[in-house]
Protein backbone atom coordinates (compact mmCIF):
# COMPACT_ATOMS: atom_id res chain seq x y z
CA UNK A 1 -58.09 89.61 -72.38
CA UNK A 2 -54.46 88.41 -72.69
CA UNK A 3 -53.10 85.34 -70.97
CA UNK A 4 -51.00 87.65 -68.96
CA UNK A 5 -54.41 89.79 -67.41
CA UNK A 6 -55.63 86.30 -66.45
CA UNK A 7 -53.03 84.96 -65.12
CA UNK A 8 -53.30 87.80 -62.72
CA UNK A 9 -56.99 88.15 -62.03
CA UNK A 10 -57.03 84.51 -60.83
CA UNK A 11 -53.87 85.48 -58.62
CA UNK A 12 -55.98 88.29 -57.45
CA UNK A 13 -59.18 86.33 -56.45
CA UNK A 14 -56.82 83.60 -54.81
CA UNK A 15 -55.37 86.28 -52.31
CA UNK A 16 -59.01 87.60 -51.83
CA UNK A 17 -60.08 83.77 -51.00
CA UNK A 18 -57.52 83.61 -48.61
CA UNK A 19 -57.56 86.82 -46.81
CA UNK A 20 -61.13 86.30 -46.39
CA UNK A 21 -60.82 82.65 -44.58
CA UNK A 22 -57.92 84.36 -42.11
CA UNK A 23 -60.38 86.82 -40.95
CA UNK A 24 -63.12 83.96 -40.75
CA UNK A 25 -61.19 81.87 -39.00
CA UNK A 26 -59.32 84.79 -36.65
CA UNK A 27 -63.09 85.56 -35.85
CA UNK A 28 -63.72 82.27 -34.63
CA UNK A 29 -60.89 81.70 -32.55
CA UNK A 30 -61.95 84.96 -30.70
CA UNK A 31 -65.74 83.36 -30.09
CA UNK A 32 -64.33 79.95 -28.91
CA UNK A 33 -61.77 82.08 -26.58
CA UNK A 34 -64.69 83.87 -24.89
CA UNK A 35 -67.18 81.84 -24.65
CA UNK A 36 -64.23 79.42 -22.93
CA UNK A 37 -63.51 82.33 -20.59
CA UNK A 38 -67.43 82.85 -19.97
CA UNK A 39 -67.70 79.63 -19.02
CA UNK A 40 -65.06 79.29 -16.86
CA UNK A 41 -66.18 82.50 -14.51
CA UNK A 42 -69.58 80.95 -14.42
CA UNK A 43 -68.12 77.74 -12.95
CA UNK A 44 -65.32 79.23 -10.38
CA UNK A 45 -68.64 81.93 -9.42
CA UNK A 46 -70.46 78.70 -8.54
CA UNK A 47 -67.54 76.98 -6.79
CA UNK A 48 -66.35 79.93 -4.47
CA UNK A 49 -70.51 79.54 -3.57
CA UNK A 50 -70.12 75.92 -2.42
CA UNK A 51 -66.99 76.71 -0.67
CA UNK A 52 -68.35 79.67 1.39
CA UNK A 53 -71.84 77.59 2.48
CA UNK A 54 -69.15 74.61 3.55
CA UNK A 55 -67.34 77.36 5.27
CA UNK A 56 -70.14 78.67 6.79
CA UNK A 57 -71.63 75.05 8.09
CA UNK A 58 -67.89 74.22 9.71
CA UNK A 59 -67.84 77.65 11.27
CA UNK A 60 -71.35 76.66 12.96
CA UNK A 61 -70.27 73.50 13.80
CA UNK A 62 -67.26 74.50 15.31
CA UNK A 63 -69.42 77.34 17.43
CA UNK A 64 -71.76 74.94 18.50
CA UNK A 65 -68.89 72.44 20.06
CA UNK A 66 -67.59 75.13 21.71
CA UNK A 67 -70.37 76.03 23.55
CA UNK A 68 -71.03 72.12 24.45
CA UNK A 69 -67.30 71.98 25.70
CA UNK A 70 -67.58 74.80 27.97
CA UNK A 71 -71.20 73.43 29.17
CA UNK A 72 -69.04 69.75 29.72
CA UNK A 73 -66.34 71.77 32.07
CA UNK A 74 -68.41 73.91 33.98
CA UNK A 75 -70.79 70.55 35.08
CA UNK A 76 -67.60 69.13 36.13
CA UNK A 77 -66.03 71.70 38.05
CA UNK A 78 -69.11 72.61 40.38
CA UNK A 79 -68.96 73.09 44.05
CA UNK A 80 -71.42 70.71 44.90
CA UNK A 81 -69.77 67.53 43.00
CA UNK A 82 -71.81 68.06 39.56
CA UNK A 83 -70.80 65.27 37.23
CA UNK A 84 -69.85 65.58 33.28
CA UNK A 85 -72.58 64.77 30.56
CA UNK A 86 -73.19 61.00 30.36
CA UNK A 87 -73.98 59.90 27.03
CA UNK A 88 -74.87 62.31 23.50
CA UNK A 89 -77.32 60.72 21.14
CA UNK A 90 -78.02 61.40 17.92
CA UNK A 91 -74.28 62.60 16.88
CA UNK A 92 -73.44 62.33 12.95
CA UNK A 93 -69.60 62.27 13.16
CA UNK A 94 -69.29 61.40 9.72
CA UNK A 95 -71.76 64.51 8.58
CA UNK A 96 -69.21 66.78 10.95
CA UNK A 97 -66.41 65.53 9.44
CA UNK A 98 -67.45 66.49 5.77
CA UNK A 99 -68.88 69.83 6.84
CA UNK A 100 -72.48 68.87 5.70
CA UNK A 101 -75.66 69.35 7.64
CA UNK A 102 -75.08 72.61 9.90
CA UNK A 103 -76.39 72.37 13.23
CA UNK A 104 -77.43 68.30 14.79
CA UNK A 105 -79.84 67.50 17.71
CA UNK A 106 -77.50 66.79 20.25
CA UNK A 107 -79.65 65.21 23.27
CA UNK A 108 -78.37 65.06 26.58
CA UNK A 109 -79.31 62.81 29.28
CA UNK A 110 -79.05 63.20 33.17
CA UNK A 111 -75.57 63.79 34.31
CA UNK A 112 -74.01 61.36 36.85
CA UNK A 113 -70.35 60.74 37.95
CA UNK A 114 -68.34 58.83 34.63
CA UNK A 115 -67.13 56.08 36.97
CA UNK A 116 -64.96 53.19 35.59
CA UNK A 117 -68.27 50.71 36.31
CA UNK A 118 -70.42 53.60 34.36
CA UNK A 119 -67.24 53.13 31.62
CA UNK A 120 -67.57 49.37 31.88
CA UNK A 121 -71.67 48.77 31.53
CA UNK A 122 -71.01 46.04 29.28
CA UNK A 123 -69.60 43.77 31.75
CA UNK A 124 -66.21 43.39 29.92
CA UNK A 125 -63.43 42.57 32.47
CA UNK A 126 -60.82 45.03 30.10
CA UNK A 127 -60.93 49.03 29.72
CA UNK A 128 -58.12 50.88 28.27
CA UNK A 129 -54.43 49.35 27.52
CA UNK A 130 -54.08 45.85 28.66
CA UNK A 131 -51.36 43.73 28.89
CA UNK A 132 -52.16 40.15 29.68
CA UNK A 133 -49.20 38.23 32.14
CA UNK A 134 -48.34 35.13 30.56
CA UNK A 135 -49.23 31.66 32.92
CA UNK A 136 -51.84 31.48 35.43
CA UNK A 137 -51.19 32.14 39.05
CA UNK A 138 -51.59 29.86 42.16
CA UNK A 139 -51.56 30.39 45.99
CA UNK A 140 -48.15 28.87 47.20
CA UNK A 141 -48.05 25.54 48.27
CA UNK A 142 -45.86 23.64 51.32
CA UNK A 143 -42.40 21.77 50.76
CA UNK A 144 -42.29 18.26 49.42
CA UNK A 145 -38.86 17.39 51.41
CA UNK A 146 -39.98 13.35 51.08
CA UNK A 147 -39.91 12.90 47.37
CA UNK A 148 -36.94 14.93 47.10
CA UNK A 149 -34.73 13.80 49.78
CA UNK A 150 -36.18 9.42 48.97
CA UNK A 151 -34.36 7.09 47.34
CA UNK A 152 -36.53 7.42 44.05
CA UNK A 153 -35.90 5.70 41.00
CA UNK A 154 -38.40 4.04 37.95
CA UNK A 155 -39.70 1.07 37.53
CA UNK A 156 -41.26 -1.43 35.22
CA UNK A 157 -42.86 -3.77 37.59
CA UNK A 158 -46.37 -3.72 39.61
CA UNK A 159 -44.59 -6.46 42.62
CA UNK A 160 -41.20 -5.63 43.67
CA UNK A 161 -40.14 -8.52 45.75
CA UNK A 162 -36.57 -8.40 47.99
CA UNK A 163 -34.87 -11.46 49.95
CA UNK A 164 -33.71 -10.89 53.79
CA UNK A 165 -31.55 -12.85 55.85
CA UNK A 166 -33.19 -12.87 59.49
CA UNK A 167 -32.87 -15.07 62.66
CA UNK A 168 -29.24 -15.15 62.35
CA UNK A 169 -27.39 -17.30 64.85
CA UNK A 170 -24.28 -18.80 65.94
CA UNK A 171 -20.88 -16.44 65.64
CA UNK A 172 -17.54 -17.38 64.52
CA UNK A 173 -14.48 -18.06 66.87
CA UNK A 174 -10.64 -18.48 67.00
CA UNK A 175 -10.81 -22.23 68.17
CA UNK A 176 -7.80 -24.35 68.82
CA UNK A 177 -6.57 -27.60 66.85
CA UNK A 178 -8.61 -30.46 66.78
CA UNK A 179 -11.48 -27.99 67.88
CA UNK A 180 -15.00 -28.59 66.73
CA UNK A 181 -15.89 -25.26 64.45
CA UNK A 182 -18.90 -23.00 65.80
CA UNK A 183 -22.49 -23.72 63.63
CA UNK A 184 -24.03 -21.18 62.46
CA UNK A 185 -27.24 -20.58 60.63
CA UNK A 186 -29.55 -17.57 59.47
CA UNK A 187 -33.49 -17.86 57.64
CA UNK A 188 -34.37 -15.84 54.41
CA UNK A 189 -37.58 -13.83 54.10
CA UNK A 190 -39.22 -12.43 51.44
CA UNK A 191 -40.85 -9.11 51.10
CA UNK A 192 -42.84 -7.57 48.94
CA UNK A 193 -44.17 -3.96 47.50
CA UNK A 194 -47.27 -3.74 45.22
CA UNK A 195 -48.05 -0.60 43.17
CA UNK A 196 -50.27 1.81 44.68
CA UNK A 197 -52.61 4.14 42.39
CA UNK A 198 -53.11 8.10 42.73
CA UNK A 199 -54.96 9.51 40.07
CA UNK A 200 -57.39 12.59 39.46
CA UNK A 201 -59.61 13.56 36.65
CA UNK A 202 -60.69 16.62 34.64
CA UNK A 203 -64.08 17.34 32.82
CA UNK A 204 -63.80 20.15 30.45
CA UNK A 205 -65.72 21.17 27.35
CA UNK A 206 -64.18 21.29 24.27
CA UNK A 207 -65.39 25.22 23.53
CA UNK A 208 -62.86 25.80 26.34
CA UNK A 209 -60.21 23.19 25.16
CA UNK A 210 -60.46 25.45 21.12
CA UNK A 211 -61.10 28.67 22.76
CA UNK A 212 -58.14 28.85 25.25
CA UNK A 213 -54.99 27.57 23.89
CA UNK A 214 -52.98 27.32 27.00
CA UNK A 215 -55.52 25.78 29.16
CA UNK A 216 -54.61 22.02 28.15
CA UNK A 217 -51.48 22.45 28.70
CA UNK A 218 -52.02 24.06 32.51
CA UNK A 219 -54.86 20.78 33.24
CA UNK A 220 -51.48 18.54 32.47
CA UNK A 221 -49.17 20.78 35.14
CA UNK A 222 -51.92 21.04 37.51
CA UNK A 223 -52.69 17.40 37.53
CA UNK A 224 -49.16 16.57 37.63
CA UNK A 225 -48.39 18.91 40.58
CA UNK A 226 -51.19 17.74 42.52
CA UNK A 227 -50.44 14.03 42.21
CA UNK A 228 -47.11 14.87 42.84
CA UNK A 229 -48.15 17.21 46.40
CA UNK A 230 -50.78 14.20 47.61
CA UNK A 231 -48.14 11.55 46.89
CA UNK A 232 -45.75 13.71 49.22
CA UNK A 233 -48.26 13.98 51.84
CA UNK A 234 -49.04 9.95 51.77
CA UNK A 235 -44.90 9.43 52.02
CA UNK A 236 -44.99 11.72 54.91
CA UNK A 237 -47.49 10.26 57.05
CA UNK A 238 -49.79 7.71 56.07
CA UNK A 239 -50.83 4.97 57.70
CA UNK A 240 -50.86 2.01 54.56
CA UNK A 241 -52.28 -0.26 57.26
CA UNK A 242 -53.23 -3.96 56.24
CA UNK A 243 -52.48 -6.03 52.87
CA UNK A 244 -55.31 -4.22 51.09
CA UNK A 245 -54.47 -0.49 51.81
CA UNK A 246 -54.60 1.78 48.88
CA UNK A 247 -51.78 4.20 49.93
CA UNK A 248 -48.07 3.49 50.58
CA UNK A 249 -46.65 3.52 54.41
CA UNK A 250 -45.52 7.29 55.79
CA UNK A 251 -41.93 7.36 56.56
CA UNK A 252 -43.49 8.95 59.93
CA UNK A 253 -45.07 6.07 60.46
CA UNK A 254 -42.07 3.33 59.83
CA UNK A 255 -39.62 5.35 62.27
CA UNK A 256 -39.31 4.82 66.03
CA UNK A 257 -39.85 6.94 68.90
CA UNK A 258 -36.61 8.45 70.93
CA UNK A 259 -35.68 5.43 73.50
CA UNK A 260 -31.95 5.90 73.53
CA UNK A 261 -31.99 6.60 78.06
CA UNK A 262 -28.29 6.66 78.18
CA UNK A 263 -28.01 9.85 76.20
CA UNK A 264 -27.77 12.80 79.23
CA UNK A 265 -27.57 16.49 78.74
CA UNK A 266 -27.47 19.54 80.78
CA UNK A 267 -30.35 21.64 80.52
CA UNK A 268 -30.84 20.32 76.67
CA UNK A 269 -32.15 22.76 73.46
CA UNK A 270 -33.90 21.45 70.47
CA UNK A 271 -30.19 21.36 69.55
CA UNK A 272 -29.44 18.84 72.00
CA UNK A 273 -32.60 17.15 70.94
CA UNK A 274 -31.31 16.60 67.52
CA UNK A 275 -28.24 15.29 68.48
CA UNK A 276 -29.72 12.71 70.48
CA UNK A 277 -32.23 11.47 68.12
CA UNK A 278 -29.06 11.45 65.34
CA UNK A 279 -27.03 9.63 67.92
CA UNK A 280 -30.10 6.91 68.10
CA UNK A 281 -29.96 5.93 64.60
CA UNK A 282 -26.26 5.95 64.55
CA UNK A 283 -26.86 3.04 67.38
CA UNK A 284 -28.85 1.33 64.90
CA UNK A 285 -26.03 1.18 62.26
CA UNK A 286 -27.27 3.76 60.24
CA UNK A 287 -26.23 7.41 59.45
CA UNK A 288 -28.72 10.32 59.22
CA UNK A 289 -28.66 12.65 56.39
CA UNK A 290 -31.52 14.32 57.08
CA UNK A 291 -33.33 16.41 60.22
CA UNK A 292 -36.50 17.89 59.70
CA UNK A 293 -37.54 20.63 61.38
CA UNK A 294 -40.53 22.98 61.44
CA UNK A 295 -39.69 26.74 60.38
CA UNK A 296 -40.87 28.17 63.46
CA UNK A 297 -38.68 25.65 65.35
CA UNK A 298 -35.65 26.05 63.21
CA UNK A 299 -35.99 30.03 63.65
CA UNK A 300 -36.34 29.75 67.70
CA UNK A 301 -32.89 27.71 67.43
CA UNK A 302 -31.48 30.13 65.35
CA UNK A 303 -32.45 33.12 67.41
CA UNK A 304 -31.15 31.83 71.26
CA UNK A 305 -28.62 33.99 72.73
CA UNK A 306 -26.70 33.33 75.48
CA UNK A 307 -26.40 35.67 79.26
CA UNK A 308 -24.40 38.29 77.31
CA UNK A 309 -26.90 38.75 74.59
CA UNK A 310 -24.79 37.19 71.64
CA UNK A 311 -26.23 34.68 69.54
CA UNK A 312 -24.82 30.96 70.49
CA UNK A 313 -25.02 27.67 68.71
CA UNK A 314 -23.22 24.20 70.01
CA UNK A 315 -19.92 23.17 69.23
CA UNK A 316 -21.68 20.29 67.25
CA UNK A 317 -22.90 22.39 64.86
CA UNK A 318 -21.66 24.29 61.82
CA UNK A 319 -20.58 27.59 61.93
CA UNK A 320 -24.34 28.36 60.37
CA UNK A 321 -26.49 26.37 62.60
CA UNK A 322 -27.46 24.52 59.36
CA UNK A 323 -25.70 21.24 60.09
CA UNK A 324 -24.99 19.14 63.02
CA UNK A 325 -22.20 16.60 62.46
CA UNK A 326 -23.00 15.31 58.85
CA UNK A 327 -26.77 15.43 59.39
CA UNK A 328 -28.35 18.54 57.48
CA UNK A 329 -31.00 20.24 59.26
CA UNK A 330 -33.95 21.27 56.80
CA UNK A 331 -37.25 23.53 57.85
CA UNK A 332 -39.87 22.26 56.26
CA UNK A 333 -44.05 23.08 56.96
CA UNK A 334 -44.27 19.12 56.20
CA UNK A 335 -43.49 18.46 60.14
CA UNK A 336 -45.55 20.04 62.65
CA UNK A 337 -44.34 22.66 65.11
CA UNK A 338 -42.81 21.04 68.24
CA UNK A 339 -41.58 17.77 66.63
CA UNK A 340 -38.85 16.50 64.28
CA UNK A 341 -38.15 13.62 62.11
CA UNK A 342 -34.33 12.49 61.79
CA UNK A 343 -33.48 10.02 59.64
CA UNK A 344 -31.44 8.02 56.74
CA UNK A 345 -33.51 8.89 53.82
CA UNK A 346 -31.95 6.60 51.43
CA UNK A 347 -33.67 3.87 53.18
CA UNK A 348 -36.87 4.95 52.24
CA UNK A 349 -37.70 3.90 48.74
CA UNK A 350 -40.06 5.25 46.04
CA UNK A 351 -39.87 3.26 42.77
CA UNK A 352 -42.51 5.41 40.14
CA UNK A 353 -44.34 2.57 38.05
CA UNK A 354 -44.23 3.72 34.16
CA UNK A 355 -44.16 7.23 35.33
CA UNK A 356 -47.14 9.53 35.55
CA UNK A 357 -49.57 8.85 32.79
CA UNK A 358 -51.87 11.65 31.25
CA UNK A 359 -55.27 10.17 29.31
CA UNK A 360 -57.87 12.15 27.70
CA UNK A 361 -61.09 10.38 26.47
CA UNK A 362 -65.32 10.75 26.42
CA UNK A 363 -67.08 9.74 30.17
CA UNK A 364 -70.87 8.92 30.49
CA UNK A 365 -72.55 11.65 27.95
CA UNK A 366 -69.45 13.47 27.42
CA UNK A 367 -69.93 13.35 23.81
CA UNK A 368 -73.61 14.53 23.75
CA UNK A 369 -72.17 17.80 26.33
CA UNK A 370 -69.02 18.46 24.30
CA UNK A 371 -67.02 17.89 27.15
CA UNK A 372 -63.25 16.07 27.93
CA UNK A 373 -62.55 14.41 30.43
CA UNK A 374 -59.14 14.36 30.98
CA UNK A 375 -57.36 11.70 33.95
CA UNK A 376 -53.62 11.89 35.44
CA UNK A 377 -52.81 8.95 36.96
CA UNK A 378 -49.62 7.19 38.71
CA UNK A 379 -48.70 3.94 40.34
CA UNK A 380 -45.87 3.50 42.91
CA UNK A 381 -44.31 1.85 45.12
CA UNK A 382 -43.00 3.37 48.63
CA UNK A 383 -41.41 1.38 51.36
CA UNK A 384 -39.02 0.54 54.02
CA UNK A 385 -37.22 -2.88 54.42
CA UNK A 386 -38.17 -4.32 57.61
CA UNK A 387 -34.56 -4.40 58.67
CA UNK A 388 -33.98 -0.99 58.09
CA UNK A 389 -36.97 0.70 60.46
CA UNK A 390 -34.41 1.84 62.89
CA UNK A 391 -33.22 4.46 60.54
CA UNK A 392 -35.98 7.00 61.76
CA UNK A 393 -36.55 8.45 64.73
CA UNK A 394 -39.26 10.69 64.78
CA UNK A 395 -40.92 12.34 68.68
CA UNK A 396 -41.50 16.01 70.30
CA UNK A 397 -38.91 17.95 71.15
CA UNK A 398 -40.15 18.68 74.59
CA UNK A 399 -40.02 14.79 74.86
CA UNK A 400 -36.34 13.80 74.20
CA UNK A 401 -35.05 17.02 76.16
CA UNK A 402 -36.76 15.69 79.41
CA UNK A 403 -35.46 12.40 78.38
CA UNK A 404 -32.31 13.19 78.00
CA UNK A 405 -32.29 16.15 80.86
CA UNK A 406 -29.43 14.71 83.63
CA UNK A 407 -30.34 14.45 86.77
CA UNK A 408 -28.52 16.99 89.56
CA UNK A 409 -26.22 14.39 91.94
């Protein structure tokens, strides 16, 4: 065989070689494509199985609520005052929501009326939305005209002592020349204020203290406001009889009763009343800036009209009945109804030692209890110079009117 004849059988048996692996491998392909495609309608057969038995459990689900929903209306629209379903045990929410599990016991207990109490068996104080109002509330409380209307200032001393000049005698006199010159002579006396105490005390546990953030800070205000309401109530009214008493002297109880008998009215008002008792301490040398009236006083004055029916107020008085003269007239619950109090209230003086003081600390077995007890506390002083007592009147109306009342000629 020539070189050429080879050259071309081996060409030959190459092409064979090849054609032979195409159709090998074409045949392959083929196999892998179908069994791929076999495989895939098994799985999507299998899948549209799952998806019709979820189907089918959500359908009987749904069928079942249904039915409950329409039992749950028609028990709470009967005649006779039927009530709704109270409680459902036994309720897999999370087996509903994924469609599992087909029909669940549902047991139903005896119906009665869903009340808020029935809503709120737990005892919790809070059902539904709730909005919480910031600061806790109080009942309302009476004025405190004394510590605002005082001469009040600070101090830094427990005695405060002041000088007097009393027992004056002798006067001066235009003399002639060579005249002997009038003697005169006066004593000095010394007076003195000590510091009275007012304090009250808190025990609270420390749970409540952690627990409640605002609550220390309300035991502060409410100790302050009710050392501030009891010292207005002492300054009012209190006796402070005797070296050793432990409150300070009322201004009620430093001022004089109405005496002035040359004052004379026709047919007098609580008006007229006023004026008199102003007029007294004007007699004394002093000048009231201050008449305290009850509110159901001060409204009777306000409300008198006159034969034709229109309101009337003196001449003495401002166009608003609020004033008479300088003196301002102020209702106030602090004086009872029927009487006043008239006055130059910057003759009374309150002098606040140090300023209220606020202490917290461990009493007895606090410690052992976990509780706080927690102490507001303030010393003052509150008085009247002896000289000056004739700067308050205080009486009944119905008393100066018939002592000032003229008498017909």
């Amino acid at each position: 065989m020539s070189e050429e004849e080879k050259v071309k059988a081996e060409k030959a048996a190459i092409e064979k070689v090849k054609s032979e692996t195409r159709e090998a491998a074409k045949e392959a392909v083929k196999q892998v494509k179908e069994d791929g495609e076999k495989a895939l309608r098994e799985q999507k057969a299998a899948f549209d199985l799952e998806v019709a038995a979820l189907k089918k459990a959500n359908e009987d689900t749904q069928a079942h609520a249904d039915a409950l929903d329409v039992k749950l209306q028609g028990g709470a629209g009967g005649a006779g005052g039927e009530s709704l379903v109270k409680a459902l045990e036994g309720f897999d929410m999370e087996k509903i929501k994924s469609g599992e599990g087909g029909f669940q016991e549902i047991t139903v207990k005896a119906a009665s009326a869903m009340t808020v109490p029935l809503v709120n068996a737990t005892g919790s104080p809070y059902v539904g939305s709730v909005e919480v109002m910031s600061g806790i509330n109080r009942a309302p409380v009476g004025d405190m005209s004394v510590l605002e209307d005082a001469d009040t200032a600070g101090t830094n001393a427990a005695t405060i002592v002041w000088i007097n000049k009393v027992n004056a005698q002798g006067n001066a006199a235009f003399i002639g020349e060579g005249v002997l010159k009038p003697l005169r002579s006066f004593e000095v006396k010394a007076e003195t204020s000590n510091a009275k105490k007012i304090a009250v005390r808190f025990n609270v546990s420390t749970e409540t203290l952690e627990d409640l953030d605002f609550f220390a800070a309300e035991i502060n205000k409410d100790g302050i406001e009710e050392l501030n309401r009891k010292t207005n109530d002492a300054l009012l009214s209190s006796t402070g009889a005797g070296a050793q008493a432990t409150e300070p002297k009322g201004v009620i109880k430093y001022a004089s009763a109405f005496n002035l008998t040359t004052v004379k009215g026709e047919d007098p008002d609580n008006f007229g009343a006023l004026r008199a008792g102003i007029a007294q301490v004007r007699i004394m040398k002093f000048r009231a800036n201050r008449a305290y009236v009850n509110p159901i006083d001060a409204a009777n004055m306000d409300l008198k009209k006159g034969a034709s029916g229109q309101y009337v107020l003196p001449p003495f008085t401002t166009a608003d009945g609020q004033k008479i003269g300088a003196t301002l007239i102020k209702e106030t619950d602090e004086i009872p109804v029927g009487f006043f109090l008239v006055g130059d209230m910057k003759k009374y003086h309150v002098r606040k030692y140090k300023g209220i003081q606020i202490k917290t600390g461990l009493n007895a077995d606090d410690f052992s209890k976990n509780m706080v007890t927690v102490i507001v506390e303030q010393r003052l002083h509150a008085f009247v110079n002896s000289i000056d007592t004739g700067a308050f009147v205080y009486d009944s109306f119905a008393t100066v009117k018939a002592a000032i009342k003229a008498v017909a000629a």
